[in-house]
C-alpha atoms as a PDB file:
ATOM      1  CA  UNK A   1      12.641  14.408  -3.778  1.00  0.00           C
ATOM      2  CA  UNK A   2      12.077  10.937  -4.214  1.00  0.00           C
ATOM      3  CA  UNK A   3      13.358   9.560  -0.826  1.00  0.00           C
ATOM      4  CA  UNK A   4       9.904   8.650   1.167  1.00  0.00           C
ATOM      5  CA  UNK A   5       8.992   7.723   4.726  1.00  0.00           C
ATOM      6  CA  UNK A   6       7.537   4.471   5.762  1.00  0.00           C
ATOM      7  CA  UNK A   7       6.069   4.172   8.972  1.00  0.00           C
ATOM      8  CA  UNK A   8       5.812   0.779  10.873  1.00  0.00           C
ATOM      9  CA  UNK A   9       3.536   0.178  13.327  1.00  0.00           C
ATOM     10  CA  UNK A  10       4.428  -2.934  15.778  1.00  0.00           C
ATOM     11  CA  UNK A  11       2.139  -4.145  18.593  1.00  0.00           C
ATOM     12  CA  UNK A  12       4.481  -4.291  22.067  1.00  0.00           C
ATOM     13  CA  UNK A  13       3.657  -6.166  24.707  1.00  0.00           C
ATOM     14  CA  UNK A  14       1.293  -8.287  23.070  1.00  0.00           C
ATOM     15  CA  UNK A  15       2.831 -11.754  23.648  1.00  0.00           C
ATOM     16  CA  UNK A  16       4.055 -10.801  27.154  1.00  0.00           C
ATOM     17  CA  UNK A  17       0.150 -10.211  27.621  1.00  0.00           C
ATOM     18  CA  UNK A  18      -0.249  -6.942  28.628  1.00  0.00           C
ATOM     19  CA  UNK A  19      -2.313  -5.257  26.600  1.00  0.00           C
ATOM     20  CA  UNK A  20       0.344  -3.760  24.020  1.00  0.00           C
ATOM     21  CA  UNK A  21       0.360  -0.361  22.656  1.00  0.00           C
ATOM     22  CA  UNK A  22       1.262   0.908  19.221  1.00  0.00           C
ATOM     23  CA  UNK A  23       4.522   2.101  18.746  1.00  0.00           C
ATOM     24  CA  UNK A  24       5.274   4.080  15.158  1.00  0.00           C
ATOM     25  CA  UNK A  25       8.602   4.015  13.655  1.00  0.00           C
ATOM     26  CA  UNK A  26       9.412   6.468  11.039  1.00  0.00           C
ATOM     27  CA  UNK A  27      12.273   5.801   8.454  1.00  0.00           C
ATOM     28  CA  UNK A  28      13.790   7.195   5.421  1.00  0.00           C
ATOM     29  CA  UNK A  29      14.184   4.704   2.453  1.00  0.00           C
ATOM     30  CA  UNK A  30      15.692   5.493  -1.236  1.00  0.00           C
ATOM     31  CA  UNK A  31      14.214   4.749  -4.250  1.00  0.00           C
ATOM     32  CA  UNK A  32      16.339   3.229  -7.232  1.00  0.00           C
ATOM     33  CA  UNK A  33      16.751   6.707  -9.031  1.00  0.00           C
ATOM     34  CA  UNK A  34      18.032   8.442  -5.816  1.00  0.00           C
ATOM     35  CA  UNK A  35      20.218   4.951  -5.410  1.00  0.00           C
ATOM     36  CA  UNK A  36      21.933   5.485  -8.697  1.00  0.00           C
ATOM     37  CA  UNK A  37      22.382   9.036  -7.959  1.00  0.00           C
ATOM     38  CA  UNK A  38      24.325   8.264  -4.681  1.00  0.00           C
ATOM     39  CA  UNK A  39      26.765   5.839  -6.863  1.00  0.00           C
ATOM     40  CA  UNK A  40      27.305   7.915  -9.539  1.00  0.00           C
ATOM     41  CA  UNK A  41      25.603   5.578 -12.170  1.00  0.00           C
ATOM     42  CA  UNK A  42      22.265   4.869 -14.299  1.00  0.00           C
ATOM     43  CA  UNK A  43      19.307   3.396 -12.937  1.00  0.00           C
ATOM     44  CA  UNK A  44      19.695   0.658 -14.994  1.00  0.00           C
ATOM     45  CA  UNK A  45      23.433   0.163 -13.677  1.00  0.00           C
ATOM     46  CA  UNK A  46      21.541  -0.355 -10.446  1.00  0.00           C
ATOM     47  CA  UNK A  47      19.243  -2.839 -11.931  1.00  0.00           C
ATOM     48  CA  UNK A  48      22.500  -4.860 -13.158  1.00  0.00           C
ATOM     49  CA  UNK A  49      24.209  -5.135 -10.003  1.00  0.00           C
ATOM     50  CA  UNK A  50      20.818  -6.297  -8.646  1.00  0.00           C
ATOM     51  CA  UNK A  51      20.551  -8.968 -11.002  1.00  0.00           C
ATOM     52  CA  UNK A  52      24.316  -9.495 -10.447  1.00  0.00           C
ATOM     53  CA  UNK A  53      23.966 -10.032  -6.657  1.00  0.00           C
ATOM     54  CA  UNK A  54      26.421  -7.869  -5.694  1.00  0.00           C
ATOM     55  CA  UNK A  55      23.984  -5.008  -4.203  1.00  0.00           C
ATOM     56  CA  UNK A  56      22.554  -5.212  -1.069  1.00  0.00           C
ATOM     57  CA  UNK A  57      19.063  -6.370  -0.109  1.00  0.00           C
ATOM     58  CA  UNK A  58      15.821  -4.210  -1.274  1.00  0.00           C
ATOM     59  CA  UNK A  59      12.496  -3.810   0.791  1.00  0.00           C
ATOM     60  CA  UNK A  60       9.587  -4.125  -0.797  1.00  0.00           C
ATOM     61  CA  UNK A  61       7.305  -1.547  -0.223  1.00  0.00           C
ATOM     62  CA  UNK A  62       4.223  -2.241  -1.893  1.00  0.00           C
ATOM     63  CA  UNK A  63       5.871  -3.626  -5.847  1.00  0.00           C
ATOM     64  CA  UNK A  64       8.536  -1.233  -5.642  1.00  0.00           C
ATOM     65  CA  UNK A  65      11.715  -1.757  -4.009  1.00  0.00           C
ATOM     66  CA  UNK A  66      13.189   0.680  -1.489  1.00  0.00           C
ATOM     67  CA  UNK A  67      16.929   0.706   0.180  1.00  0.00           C
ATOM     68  CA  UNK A  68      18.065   1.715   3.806  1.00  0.00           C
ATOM     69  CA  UNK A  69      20.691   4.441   3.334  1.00  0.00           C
ATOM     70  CA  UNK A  70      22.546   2.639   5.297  1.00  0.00           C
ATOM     71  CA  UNK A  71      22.956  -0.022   3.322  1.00  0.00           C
ATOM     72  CA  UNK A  72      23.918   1.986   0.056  1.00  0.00           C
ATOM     73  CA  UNK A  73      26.440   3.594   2.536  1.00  0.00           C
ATOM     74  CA  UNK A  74      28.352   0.432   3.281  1.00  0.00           C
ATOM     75  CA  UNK A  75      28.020  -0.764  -0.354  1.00  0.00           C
ATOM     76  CA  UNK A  76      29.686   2.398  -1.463  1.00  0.00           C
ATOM     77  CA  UNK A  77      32.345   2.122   1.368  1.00  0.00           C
ATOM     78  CA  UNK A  78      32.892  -1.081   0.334  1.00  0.00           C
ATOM     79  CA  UNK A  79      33.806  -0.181  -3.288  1.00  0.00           C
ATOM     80  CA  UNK A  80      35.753   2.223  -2.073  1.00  0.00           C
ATOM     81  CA  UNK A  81      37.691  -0.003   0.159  1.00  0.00           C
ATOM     82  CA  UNK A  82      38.326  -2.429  -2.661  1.00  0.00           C
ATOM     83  CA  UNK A  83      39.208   0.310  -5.467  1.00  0.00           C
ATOM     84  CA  UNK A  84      41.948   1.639  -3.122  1.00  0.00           C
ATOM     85  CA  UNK A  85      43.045  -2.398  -2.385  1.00  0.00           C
ATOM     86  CA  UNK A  86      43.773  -2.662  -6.571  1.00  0.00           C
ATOM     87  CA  UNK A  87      45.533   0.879  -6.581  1.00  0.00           C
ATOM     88  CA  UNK A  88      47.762  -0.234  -3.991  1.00  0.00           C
ATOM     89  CA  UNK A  89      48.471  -3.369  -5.213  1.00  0.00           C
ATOM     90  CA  UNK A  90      49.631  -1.764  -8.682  1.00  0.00           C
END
């Protein structure tokens, strides 16, 4: 599957001074295949509403970009939202 896990380490505590201690956060991110899957579309549908600016925010991770479920949640909910607001309207 081509979803991945990123873990972040962040140092707590450190500019309270005391001492701080590494805390890992795990997280799943989606790649731009698993992206286009989720919309229904081509990868390089993705790419155009990328270049468009109407898709949200990716995280680089390393040179390739990764989304926040999340994120591709909303934007789908979103489209959603508005497709129903222009069959109403008809």
């Amino acid at each position: 599957m081509e979803q991945i896990n990123v873990e972040a380490r962040m140092n707590i505590g450190d500019s309270i001074g005391t001492g701080g201690s590494a805390v890992a956060e795990s997280r799943t991110l989606l790649t731009k295949r698993i992206v286009a899957r989720r919309l229904g579309v081509c990868p390089r549908t993705v790419e155009r509403l990328i270049a468009a600016g109407t898709f949200p925010r990716a995280m680089m991770v390393g040179s390739a970009r990764r989304w926040e479920p999340s994120d591709v949640d909303r934007f789908i909910a979103r489209l959603n939202a508005e497709r129903t607001m222009v069959e109403v309207v008809r």
